[in-house]
N, C-alpha and C. Protein backbone atom coordinates (compact mmCIF):
# COMPACT_ATOMS: atom_id res chain seq x y z
N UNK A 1 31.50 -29.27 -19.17
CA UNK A 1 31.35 -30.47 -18.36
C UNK A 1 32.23 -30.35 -17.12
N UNK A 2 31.66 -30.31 -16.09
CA UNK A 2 32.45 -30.67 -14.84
C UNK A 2 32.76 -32.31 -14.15
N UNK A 3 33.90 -32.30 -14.09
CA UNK A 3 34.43 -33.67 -13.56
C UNK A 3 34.55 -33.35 -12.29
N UNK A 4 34.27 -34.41 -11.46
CA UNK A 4 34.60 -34.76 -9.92
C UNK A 4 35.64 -35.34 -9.71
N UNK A 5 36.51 -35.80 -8.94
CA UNK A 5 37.35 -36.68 -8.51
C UNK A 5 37.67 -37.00 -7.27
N UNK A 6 36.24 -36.74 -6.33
CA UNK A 6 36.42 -36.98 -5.36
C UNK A 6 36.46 -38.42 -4.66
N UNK A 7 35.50 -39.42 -5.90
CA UNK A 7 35.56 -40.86 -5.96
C UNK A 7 36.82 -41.75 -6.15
N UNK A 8 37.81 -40.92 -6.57
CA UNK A 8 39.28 -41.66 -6.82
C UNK A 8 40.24 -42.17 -6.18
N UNK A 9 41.17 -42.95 -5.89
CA UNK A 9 41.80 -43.27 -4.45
C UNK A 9 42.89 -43.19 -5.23
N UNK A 10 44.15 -42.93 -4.43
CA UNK A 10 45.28 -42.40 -4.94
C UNK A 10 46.13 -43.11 -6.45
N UNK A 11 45.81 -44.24 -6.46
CA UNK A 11 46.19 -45.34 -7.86
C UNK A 11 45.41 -45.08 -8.92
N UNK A 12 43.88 -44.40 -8.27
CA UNK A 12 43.19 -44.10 -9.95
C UNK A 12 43.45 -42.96 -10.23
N UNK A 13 43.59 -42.02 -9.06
CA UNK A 13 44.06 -40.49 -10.10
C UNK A 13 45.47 -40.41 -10.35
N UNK A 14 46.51 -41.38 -10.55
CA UNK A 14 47.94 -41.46 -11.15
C UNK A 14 47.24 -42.18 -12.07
N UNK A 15 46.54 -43.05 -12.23
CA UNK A 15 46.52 -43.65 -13.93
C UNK A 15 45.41 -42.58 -14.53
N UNK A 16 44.34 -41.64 -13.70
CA UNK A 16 44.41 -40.95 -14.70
C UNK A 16 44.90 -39.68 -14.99
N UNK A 17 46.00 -39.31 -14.23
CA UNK A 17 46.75 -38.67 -14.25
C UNK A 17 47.41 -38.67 -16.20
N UNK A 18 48.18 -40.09 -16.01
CA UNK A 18 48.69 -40.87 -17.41
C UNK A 18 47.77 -40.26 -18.29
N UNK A 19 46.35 -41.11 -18.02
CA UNK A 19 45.46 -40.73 -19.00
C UNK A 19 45.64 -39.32 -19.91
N UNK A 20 45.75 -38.27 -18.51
CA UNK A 20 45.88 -36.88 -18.81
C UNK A 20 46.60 -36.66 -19.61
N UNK A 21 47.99 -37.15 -19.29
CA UNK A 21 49.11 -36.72 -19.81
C UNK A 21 49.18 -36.97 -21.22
N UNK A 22 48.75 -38.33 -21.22
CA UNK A 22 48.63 -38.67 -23.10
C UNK A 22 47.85 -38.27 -23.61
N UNK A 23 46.74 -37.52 -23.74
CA UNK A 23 45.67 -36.70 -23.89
C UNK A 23 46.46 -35.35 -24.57
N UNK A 24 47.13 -34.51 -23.49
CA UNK A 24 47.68 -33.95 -23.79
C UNK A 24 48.76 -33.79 -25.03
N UNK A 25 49.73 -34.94 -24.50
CA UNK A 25 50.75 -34.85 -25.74
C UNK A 25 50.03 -35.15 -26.96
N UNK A 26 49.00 -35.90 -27.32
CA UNK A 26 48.35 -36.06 -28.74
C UNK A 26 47.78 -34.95 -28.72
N UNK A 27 47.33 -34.21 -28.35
CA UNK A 27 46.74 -32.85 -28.49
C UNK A 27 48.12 -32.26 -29.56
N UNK A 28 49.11 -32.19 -28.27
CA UNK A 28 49.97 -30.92 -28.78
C UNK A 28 50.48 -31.55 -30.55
N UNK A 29 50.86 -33.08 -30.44
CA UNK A 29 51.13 -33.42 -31.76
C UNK A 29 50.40 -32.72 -32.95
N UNK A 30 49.09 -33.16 -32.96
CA UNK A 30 47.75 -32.83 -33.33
C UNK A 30 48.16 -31.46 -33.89
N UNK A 31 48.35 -30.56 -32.91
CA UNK A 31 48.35 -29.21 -33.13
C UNK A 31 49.59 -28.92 -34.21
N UNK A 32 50.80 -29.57 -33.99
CA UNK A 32 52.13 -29.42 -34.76
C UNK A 32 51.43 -30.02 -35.94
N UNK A 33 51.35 -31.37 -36.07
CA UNK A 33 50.69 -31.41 -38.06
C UNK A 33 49.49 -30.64 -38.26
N UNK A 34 48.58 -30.07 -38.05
CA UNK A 34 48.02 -28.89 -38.37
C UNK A 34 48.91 -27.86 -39.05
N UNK A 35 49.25 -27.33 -37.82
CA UNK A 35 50.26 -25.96 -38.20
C UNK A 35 50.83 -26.00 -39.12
N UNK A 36 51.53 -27.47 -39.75
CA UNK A 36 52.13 -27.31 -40.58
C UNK A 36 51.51 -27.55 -42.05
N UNK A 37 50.33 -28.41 -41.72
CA UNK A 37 49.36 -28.37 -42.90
C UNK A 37 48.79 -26.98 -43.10
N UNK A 38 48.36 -26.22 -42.22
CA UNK A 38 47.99 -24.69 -42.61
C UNK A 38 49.04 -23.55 -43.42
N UNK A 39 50.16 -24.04 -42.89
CA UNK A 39 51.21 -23.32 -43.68
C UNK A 39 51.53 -23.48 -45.34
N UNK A 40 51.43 -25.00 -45.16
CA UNK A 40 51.28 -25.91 -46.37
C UNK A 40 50.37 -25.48 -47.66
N UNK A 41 49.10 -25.19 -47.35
CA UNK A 41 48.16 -24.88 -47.76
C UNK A 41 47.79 -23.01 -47.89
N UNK A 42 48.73 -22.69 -47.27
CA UNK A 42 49.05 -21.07 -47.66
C UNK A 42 49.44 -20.89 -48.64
N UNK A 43 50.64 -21.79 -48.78
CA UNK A 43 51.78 -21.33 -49.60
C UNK A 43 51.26 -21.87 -51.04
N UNK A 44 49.92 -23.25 -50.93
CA UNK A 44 49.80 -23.77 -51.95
C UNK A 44 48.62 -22.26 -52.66
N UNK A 45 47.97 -21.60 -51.99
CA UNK A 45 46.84 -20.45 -52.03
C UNK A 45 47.50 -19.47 -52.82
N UNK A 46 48.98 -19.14 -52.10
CA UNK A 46 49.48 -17.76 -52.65
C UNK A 46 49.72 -18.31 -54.16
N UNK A 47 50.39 -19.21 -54.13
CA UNK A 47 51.18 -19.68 -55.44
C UNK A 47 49.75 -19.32 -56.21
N UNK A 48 48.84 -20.41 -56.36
CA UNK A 48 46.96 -20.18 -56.82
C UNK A 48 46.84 -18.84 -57.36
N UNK A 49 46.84 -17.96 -56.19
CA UNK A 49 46.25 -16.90 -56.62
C UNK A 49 47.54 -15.79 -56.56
N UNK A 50 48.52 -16.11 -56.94
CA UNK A 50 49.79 -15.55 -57.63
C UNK A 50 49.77 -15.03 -59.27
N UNK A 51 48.91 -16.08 -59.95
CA UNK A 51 48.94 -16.39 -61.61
C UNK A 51 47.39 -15.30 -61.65
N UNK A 52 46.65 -14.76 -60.61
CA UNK A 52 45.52 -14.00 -60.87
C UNK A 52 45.76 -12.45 -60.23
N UNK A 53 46.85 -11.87 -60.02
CA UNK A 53 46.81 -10.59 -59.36
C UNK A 53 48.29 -10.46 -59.94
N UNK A 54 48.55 -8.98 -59.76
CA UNK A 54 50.18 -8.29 -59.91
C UNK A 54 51.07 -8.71 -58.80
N UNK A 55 50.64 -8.50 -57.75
CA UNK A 55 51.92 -8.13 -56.64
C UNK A 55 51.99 -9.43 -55.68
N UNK A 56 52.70 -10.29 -54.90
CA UNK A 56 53.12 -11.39 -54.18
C UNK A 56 52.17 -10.60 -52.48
N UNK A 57 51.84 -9.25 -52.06
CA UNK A 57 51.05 -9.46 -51.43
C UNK A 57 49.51 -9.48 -51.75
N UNK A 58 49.46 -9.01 -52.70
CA UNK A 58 47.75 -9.44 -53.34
C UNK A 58 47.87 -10.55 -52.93
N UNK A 59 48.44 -11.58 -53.40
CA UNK A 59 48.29 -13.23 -54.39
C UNK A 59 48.20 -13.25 -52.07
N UNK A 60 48.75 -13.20 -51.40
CA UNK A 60 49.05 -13.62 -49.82
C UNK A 60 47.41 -13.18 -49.43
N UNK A 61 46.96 -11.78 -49.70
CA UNK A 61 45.60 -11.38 -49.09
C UNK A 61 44.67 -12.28 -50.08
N UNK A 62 44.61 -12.80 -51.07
CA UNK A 62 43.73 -13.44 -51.53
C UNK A 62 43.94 -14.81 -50.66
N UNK A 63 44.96 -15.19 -50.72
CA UNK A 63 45.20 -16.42 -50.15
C UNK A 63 44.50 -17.27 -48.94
N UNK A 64 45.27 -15.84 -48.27
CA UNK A 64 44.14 -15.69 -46.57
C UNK A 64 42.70 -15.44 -46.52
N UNK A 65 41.90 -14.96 -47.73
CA UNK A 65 40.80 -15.36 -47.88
C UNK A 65 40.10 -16.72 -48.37
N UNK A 66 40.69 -17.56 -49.14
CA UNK A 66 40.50 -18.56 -49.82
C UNK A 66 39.98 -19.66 -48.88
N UNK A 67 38.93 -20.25 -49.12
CA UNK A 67 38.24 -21.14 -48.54
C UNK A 67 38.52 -22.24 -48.01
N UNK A 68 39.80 -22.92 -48.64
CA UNK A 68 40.62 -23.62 -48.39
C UNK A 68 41.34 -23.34 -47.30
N UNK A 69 42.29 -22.26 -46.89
CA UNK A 69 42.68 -21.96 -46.39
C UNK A 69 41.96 -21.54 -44.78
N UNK A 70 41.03 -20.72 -45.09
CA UNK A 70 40.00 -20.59 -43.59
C UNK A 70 39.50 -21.90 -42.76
N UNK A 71 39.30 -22.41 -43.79
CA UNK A 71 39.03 -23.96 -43.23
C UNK A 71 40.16 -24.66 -42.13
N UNK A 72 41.53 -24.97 -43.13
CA UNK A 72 43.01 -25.22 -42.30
C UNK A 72 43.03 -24.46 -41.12
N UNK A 73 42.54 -22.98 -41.13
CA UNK A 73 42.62 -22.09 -39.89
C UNK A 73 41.69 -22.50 -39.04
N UNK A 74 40.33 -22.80 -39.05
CA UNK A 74 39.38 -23.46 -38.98
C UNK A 74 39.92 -24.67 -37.67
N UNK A 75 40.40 -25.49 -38.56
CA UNK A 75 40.44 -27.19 -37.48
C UNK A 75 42.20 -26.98 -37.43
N UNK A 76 43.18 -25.66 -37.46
CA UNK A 76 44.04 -25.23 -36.52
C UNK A 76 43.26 -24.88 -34.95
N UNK A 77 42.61 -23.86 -35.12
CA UNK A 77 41.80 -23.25 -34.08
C UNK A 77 41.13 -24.22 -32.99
N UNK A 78 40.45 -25.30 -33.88
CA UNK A 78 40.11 -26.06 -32.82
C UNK A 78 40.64 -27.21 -32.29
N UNK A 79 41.96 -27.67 -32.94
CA UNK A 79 43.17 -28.73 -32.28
C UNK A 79 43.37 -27.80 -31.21
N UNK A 80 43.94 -26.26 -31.22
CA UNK A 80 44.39 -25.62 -30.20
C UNK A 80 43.64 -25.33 -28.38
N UNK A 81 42.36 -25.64 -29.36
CA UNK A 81 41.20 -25.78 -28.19
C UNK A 81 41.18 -26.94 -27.51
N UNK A 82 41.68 -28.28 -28.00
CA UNK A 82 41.49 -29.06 -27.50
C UNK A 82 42.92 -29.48 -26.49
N UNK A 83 44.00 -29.11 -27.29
CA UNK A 83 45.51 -28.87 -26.37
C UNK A 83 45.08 -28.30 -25.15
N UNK A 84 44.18 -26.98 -25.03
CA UNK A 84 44.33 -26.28 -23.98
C UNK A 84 43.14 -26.95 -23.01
N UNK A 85 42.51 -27.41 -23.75
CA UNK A 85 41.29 -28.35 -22.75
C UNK A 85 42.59 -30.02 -21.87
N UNK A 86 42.80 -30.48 -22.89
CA UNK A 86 44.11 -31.41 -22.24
C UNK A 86 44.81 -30.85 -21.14
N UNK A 87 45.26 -29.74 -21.58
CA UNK A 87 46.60 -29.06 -20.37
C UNK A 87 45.94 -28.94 -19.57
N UNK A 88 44.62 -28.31 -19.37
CA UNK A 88 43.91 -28.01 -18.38
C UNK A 88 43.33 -29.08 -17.10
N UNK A 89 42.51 -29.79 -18.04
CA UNK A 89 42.20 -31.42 -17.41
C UNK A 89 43.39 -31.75 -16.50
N UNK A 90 44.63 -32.15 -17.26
CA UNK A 90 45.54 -32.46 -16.53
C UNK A 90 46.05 -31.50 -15.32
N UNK A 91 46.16 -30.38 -15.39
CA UNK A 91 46.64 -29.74 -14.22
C UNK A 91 45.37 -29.55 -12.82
N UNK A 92 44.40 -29.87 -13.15
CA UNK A 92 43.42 -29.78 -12.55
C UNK A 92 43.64 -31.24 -11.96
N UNK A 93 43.74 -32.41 -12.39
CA UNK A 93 44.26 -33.38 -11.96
C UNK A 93 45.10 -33.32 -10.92
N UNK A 94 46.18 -33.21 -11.25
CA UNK A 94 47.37 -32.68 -10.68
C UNK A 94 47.50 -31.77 -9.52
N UNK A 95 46.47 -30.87 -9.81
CA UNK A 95 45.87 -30.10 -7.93
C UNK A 95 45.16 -30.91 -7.22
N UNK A 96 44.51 -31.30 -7.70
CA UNK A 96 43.52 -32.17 -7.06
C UNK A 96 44.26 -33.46 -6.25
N UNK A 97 45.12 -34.03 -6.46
CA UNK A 97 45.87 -35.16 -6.09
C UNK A 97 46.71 -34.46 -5.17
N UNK A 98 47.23 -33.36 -5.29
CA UNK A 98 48.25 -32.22 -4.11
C UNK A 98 47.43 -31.79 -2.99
N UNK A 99 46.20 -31.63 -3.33
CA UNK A 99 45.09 -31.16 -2.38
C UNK A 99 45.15 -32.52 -1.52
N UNK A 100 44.81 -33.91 -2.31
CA UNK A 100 44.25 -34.75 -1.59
C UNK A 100 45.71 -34.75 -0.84
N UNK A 101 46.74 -35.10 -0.93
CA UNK A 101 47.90 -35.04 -0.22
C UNK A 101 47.70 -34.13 1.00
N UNK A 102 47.62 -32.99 0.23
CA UNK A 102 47.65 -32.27 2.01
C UNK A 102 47.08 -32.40 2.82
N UNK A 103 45.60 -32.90 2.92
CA UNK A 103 44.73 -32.72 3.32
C UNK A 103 44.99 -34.40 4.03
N UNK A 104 45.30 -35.03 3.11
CA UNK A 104 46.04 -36.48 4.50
C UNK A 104 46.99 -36.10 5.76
N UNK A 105 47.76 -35.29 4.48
CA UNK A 105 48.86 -35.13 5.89
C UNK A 105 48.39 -34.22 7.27
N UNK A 106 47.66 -33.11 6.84
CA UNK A 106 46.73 -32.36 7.83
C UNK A 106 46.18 -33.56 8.52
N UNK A 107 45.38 -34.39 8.49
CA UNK A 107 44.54 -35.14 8.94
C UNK A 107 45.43 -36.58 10.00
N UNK A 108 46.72 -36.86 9.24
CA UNK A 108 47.52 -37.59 10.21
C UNK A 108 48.38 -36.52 11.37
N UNK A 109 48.30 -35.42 10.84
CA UNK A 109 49.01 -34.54 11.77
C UNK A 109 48.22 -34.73 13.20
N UNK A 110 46.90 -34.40 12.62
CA UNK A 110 45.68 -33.77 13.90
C UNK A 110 45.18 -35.30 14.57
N UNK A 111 45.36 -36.57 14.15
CA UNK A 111 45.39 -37.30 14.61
C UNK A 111 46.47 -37.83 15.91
N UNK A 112 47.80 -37.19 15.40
CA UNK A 112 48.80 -37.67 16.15
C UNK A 112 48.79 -36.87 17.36
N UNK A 113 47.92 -35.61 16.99
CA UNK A 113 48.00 -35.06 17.94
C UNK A 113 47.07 -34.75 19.18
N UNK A 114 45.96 -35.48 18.73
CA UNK A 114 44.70 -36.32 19.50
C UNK A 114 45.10 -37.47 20.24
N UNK A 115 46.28 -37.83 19.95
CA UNK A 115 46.63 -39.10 20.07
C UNK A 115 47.87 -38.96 21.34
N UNK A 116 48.95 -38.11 21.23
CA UNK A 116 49.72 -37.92 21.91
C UNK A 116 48.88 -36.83 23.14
């Protein structure tokens, strides 16, 4: 999806600037309880399949196969997608509002100087 923002006047792209920004930080949250639910759910796998193999890295490679587990990796993978879609949005924001800046000040420059 491509967004425009050429319709925005300087008060709507700072609030959605905000917008951005909180977008973002729930992303990154998002991503931290994941991570730690995936870890969570490793450790609950190895233990699982600890009581069905000899060695503590068997019981880890079974683990990392376990369905349960791919899954957690699963909707890790795509919180991370959506952090980097946030960060992105927002910095794209964020040029875009620097652009519009310059491009005033260019424009009062060349005025003043039409003028003088």
């Amino acid at each position: 999806m491509v967004e425009t923002f050429e319709h925005l006047n300087s008060k709507q792209v700072y609030i959605e600037l905000e917008k951005a920004s909180k977008a973002w930080s729930e992303a990154q949250k998002n991503l931290i309880i994941l991570d730690e639910g995936r870890k969570g759910v490793l450790s609950q796998c190895v233990i699982k399949h600890k009581k069905l193999v000899k060695t503590m890295s068997e019981a880890e490679h079974e683990a990392r196969n376990d369905k349960e587990y791919k899954q957690a990796v699963e909707n890790y993978a795509k919180a991370e997608m959506e952090l980097i879609k946030a960060r992105y949005h927002y910095n794209n924001l964020d040029r875009y509002a620097s652009l519009k800046q310059s491009e005033l000040r260019r424009d009062l420059s060349l005025m003043a100087k039409q003028e003088g």
